[in-house]
Protein backbone atom coordinates (compact mmCIF):
# COMPACT_ATOMS: atom_id res chain seq x y z
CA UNK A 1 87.87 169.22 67.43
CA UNK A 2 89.51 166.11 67.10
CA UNK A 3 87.84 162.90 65.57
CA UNK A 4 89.48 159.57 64.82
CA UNK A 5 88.17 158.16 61.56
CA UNK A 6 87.94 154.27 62.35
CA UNK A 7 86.67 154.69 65.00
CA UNK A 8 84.26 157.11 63.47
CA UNK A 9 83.27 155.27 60.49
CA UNK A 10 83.10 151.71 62.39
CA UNK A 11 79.77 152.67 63.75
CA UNK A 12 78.20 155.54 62.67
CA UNK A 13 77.87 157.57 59.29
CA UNK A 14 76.51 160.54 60.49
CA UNK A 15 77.20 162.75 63.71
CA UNK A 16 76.77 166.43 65.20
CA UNK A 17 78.52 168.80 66.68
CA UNK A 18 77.26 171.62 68.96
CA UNK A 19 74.60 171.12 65.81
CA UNK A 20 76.46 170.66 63.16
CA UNK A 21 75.71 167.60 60.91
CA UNK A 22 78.68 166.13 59.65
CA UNK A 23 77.79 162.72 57.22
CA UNK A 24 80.32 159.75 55.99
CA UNK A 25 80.50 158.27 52.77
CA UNK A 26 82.91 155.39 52.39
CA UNK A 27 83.11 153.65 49.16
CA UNK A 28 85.22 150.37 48.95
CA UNK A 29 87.25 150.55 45.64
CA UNK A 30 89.10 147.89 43.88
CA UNK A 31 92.33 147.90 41.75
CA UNK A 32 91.67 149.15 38.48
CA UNK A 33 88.38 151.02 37.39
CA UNK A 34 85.73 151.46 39.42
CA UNK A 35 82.17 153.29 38.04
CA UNK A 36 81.25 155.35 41.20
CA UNK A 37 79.10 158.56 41.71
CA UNK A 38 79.10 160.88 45.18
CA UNK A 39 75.73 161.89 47.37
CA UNK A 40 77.83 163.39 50.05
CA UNK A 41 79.77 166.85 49.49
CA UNK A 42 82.05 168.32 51.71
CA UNK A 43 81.83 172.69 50.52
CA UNK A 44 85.56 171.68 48.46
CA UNK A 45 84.32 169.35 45.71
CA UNK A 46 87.54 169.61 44.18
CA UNK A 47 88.99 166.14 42.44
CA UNK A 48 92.04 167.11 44.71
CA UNK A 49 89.44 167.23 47.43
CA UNK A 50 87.64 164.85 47.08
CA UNK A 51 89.72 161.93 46.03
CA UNK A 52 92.42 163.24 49.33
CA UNK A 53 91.77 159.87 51.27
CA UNK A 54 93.23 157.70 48.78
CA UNK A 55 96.54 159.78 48.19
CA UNK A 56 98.90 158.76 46.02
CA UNK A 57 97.18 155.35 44.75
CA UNK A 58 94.49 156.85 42.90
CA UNK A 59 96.06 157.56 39.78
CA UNK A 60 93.27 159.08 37.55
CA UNK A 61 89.30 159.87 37.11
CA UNK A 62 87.35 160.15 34.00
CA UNK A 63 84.01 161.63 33.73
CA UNK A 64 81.64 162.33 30.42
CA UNK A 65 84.35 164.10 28.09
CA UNK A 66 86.06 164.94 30.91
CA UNK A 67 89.02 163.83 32.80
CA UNK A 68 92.19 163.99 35.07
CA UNK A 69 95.79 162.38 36.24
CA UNK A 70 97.51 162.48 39.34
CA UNK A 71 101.27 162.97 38.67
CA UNK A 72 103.75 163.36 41.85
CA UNK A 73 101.04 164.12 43.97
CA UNK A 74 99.22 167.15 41.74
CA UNK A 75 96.37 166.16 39.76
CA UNK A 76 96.00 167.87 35.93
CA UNK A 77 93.58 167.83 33.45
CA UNK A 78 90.00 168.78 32.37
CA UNK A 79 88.65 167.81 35.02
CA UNK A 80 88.79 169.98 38.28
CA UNK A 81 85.30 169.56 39.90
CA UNK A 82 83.39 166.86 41.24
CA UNK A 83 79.55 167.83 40.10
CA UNK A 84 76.26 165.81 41.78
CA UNK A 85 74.83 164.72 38.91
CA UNK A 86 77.60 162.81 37.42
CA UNK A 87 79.17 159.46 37.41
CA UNK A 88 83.17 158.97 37.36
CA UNK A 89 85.03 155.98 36.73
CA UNK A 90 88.30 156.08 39.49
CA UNK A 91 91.34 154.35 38.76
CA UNK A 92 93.09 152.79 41.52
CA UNK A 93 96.65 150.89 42.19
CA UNK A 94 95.44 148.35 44.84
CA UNK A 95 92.43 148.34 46.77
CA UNK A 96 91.14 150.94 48.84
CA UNK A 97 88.28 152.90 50.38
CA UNK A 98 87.53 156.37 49.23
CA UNK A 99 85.84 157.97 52.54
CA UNK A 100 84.50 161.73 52.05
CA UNK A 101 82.74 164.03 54.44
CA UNK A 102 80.08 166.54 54.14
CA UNK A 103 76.39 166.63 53.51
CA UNK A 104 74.33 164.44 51.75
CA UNK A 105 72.54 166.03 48.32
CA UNK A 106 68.69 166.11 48.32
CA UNK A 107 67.71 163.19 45.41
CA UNK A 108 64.89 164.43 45.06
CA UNK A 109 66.48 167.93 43.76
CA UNK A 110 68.85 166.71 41.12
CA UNK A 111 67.75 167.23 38.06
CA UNK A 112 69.29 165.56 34.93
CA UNK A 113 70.13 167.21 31.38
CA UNK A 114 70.29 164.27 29.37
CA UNK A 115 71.32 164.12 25.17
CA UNK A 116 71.11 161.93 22.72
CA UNK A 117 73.46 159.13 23.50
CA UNK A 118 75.12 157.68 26.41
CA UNK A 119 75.09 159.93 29.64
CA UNK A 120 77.08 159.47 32.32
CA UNK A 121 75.53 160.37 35.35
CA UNK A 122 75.31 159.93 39.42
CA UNK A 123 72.67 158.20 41.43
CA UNK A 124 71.20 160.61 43.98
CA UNK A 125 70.19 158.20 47.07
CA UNK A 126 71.40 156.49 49.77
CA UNK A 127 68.58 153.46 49.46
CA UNK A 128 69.02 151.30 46.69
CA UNK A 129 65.81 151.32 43.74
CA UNK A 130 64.93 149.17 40.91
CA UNK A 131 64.82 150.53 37.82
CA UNK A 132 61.32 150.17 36.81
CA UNK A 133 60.22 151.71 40.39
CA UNK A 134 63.17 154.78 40.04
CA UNK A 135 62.63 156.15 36.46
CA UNK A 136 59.75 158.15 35.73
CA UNK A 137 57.52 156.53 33.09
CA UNK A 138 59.03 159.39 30.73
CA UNK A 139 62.30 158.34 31.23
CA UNK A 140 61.76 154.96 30.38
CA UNK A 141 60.44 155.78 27.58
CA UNK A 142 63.26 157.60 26.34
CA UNK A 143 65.89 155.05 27.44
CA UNK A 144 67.02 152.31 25.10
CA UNK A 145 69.07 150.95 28.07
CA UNK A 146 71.55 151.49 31.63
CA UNK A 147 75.23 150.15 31.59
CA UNK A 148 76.75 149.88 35.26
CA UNK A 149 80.07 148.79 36.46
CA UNK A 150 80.10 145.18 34.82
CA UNK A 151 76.32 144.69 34.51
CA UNK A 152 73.76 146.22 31.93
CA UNK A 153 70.57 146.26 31.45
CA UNK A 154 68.25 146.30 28.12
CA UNK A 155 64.56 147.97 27.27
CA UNK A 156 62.82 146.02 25.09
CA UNK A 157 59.53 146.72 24.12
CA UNK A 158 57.79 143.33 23.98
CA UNK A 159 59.83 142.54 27.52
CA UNK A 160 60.66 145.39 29.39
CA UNK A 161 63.96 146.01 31.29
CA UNK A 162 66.20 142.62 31.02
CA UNK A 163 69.35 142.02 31.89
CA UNK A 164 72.05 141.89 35.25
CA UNK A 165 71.31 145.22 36.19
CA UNK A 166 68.14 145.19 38.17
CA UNK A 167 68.48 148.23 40.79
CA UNK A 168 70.62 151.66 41.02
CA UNK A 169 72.72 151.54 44.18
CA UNK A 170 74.34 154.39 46.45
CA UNK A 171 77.74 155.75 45.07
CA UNK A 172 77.65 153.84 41.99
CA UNK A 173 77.59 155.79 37.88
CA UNK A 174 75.68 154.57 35.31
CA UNK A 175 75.78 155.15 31.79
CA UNK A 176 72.18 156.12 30.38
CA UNK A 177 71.53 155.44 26.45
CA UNK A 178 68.79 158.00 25.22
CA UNK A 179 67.20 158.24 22.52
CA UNK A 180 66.54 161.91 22.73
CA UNK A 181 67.36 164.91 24.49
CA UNK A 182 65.54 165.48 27.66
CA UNK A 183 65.56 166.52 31.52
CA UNK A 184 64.91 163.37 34.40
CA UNK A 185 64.96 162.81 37.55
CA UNK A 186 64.91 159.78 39.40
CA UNK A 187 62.09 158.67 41.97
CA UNK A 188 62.69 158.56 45.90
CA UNK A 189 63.46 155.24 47.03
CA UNK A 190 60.20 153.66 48.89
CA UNK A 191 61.18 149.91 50.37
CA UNK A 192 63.54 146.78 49.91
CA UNK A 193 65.33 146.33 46.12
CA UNK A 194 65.15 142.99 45.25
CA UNK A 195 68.65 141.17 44.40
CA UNK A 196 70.43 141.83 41.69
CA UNK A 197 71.32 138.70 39.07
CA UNK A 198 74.44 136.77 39.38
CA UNK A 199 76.87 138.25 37.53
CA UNK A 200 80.12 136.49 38.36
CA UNK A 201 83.46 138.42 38.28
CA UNK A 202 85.86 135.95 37.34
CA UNK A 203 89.44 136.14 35.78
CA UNK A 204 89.46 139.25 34.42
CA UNK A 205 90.06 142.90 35.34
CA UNK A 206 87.12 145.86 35.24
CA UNK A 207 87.84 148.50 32.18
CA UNK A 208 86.19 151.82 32.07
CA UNK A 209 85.64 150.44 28.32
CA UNK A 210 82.79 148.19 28.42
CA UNK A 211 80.04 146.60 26.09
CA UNK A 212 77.61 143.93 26.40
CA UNK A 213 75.98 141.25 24.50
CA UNK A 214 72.63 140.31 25.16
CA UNK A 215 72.40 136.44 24.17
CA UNK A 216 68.94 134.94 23.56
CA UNK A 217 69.63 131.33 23.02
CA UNK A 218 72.89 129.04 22.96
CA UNK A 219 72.94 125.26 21.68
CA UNK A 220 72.87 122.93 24.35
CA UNK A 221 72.74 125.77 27.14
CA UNK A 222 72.11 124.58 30.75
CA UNK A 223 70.82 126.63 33.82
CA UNK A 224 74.43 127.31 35.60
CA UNK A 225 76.94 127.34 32.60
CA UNK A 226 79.13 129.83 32.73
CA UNK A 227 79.58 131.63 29.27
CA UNK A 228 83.41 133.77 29.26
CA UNK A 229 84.03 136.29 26.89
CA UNK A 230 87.90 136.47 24.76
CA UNK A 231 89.90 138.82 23.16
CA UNK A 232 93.06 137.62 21.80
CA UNK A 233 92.95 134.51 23.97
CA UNK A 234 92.47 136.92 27.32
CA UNK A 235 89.47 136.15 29.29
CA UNK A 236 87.79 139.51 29.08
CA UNK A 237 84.12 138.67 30.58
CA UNK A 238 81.94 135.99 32.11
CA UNK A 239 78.45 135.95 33.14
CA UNK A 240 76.89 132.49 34.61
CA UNK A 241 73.84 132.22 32.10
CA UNK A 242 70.41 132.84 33.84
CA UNK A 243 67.99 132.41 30.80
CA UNK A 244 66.99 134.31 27.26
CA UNK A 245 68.44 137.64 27.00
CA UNK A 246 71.51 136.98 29.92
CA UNK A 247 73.87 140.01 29.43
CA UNK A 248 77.57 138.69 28.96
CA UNK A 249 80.78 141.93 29.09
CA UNK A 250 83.18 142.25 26.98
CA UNK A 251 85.78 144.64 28.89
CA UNK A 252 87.97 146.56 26.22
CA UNK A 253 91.22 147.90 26.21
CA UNK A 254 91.27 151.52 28.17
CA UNK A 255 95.40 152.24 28.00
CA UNK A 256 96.07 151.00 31.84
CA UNK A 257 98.16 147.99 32.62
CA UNK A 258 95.18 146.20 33.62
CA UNK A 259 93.35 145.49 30.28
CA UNK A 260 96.59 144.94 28.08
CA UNK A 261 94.82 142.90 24.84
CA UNK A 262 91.32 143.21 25.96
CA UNK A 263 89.03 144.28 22.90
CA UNK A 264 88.93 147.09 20.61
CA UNK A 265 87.31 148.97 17.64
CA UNK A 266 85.79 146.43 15.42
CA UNK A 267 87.62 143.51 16.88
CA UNK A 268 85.53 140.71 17.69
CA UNK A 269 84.88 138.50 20.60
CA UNK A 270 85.29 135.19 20.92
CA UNK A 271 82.48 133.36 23.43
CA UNK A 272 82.67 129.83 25.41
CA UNK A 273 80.50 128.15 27.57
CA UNK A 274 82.18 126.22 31.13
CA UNK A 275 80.18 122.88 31.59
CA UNK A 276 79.96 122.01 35.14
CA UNK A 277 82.69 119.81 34.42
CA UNK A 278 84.67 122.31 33.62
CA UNK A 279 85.02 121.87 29.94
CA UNK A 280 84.85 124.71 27.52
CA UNK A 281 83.07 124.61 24.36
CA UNK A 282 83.65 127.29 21.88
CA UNK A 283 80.71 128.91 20.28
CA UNK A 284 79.84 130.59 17.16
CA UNK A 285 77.65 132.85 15.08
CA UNK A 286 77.09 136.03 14.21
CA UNK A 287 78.56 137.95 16.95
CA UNK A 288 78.64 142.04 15.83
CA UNK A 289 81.84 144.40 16.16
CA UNK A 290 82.82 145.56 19.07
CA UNK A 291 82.98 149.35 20.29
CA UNK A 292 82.43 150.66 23.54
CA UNK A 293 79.23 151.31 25.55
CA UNK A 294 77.24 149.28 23.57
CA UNK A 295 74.72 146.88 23.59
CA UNK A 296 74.59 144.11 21.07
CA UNK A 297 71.34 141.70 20.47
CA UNK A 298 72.49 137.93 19.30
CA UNK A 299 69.99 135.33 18.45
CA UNK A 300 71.35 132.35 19.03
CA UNK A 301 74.77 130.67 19.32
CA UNK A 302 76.07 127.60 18.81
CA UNK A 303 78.39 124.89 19.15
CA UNK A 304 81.84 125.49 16.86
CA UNK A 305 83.45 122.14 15.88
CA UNK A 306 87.02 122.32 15.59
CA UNK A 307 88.64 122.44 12.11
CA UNK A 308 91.50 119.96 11.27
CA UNK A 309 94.78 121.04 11.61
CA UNK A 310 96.24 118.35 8.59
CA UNK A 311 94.14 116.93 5.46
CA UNK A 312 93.79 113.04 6.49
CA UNK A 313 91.58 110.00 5.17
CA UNK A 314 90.82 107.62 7.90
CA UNK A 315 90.58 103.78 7.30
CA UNK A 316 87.19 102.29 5.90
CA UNK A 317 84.78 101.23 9.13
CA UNK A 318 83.86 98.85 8.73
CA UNK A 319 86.50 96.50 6.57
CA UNK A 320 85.41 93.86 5.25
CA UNK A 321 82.07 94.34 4.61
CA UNK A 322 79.17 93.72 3.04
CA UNK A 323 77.56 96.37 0.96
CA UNK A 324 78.54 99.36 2.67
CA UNK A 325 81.40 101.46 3.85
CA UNK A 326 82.34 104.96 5.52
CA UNK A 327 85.13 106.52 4.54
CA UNK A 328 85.83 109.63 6.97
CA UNK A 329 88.39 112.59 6.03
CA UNK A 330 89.46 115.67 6.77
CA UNK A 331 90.78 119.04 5.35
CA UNK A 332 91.93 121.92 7.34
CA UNK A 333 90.79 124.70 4.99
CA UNK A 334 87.72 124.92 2.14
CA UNK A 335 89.09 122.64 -1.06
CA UNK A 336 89.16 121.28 -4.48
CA UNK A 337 88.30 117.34 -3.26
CA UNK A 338 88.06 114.17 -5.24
CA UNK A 339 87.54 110.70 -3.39
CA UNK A 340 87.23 107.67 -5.65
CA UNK A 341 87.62 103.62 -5.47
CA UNK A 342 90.09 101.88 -7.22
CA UNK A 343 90.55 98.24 -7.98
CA UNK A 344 94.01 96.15 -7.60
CA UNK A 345 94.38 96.85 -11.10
CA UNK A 346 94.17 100.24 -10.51
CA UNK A 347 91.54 101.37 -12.75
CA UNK A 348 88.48 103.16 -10.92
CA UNK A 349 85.09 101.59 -9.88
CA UNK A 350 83.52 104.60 -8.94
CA UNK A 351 83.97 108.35 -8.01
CA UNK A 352 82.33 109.19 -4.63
CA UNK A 353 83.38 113.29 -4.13
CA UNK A 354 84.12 115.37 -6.99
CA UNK A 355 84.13 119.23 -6.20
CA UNK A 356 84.49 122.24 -3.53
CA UNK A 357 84.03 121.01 0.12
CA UNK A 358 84.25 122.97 3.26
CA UNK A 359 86.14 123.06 5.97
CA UNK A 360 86.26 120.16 8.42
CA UNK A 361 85.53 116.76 9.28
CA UNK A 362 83.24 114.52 6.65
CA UNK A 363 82.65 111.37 5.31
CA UNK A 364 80.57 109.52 2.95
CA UNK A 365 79.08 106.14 2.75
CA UNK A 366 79.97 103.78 -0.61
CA UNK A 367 77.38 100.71 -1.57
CA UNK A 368 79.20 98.60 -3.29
CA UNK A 369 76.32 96.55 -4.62
């Protein structure tokens, strides 16, 4: 028989002939990486297969330890098959839809081998699920937390799951973090999943090298900033802040053209919060190491004044006056400093500063009673 795909797909996903079921799974990809996993399965799961609608622009797939090129039209590598339980992270050149045909798997009869660590696996449903409603309470238990395509999500004891990640959708991977080895399962899907939060992909490109950093509190935080992530001056993440505990990415550097400078091994990002005026105001604390598929707990955050670029002394404010003076300098980097007052005779009436100082901007107030 003869079928014409748009047409196909612009209305239905699943149709028979002289009873044979025949189901559609399209999955919209953009350029770069994208975290996807399959739940329909044509009876060639090959990567050559199964990756045939996107031809020559998909240009490599990586799964758990696993993974594969495409090079003149032949695809090489460790990876060969697509399995059910997995997730994969696809590398496109432009934009695309991935469209495969087959028969959906039964979620309900994938089972899950999970280790100690971070797993990559599929999600086995066509209906979306929240997390607390599609883990079994003995997989929560054993989770520490779920990192999806550019969103994340936490366990915390006192507070439960927290983060941008709120619900496992169809055709999308997600890494698992366990704290143990054990078998799961996830739960059938049984109504609506609420929203997920805002998570605001802004000027920078998706990496199949991702961590996150869970952010309890930021000085002078308001409902709506946007906080961006850098590495090496290269916006590399943003999240628009949504309360204690908001999840901001850090992308990281995977080898493709796309994520050039993006973090690293133990390099460390650099955070700023957009105003709604569109200001940025660099923050600081104690912000760990990066490394990938991590998720990183900071406190709290806070407003980084910038240093001085030259030493200076500013003019006394006020002059004249009558007792008191500030006199307001600067140094560019921590120093020996020693600030006195001197008559016309040039012999000195008092010393104000007389030691190490930081860094910065300062000033000290003289009563010259």
């Amino acid at each position: 028989f003869e079928l014409d795909f748009d047409e196909f797909h612009a209305g239905l996903s699943k149709i028979s002939i002289e009873g044979i079921n025949i189901n559609s799974s399209g999955i919209y990809l953009h350029e770069g990486a994208n975290l996807i996993s399959f739940y329909v399965f044509p009876d060639d799961n090959s990567v050559t297969n199964m990756l045939s609608s996107l031809g020559d622009n998909a240009t490599g797939i990586i799964g758990e330890g696993v993974a594969a090129s495409q090079i003149n039209g032949n695809w090489s590598g460790s990876l060969t098959t697509i399995a059910e339980t997995s997730g994969y992270w696809v590398t496109i050149s432009e934009a695309d839809e991935l469209r495969v045909f087959g028969e959906p798997v039964i979620g309900s009869e994938v089972e899950y081998e999970l280790h100690s660590g971070a797993n990559l696996l599929s999600y086995p449903y066509e209906d979306s699920n929240e997390i607390e409603s599609g883990l079994t309470a003995d997989a929560q238990t054993n989770l520490t937390g779920i990192i999806g395509e550019g969103v994340a999500a936490n366990n915390s004891s006192e507070s439960g799951w927290m983060g941008s990640l709120n619900t496992f959708n169809k055709n999308k991977g997600y890494w698992l973090m366990a704290t143990t080895d054990f078998d799961m399962y996830y739960n059938e899907p049984t109504g609506l999943a609420r929203l997920s939060s805002s998570t605001l992909h802004a000027n920078y490109n998706q990496s199949s090298q991702q961590a996150f950093y869970f952010i309890e509190s930021i000085e002078n935080i308001e409902q709506g900033d946007i906080i961006h992530t850098y590495s090496n001056g290269i916006n590399v993440g943003s999240r628009v802040w949504n309360g204690s505990f908001t999840d901001v990415p850090a992308m990281g550097d995977d080898g493709s053209k796309f994520t050039a400078g993006y973090c690293i091994d133990g390099s460390i990002p650099t955070f700023k919060v957009e105003k709604a005026n569109g200001s940025l105001i660099t923050l600081t604390g104690d912000i760990p190491e990066w490394s990938n598929n991590q998720l990183y707990m900071i406190g709290y955050l806070e407003e980084s004044i910038a240093l001085p670029a030259v030493y200076s002394l500013s003019t006394a404010y006020p002059n004249p006056f009558n007792p008191t003076t500030t006199l307001s300098f600067a140094i560019p980097i921590d120093s020996e400093v020693s600030l006195s007052i001197y008559n016309l005779q040039g012999r000195e009436v008092v010393s104000l500063i007389n030691g190490n100082m930081d860094a910065g901007y300062h000033s000290v107030v003289w009563n010259a009673d």
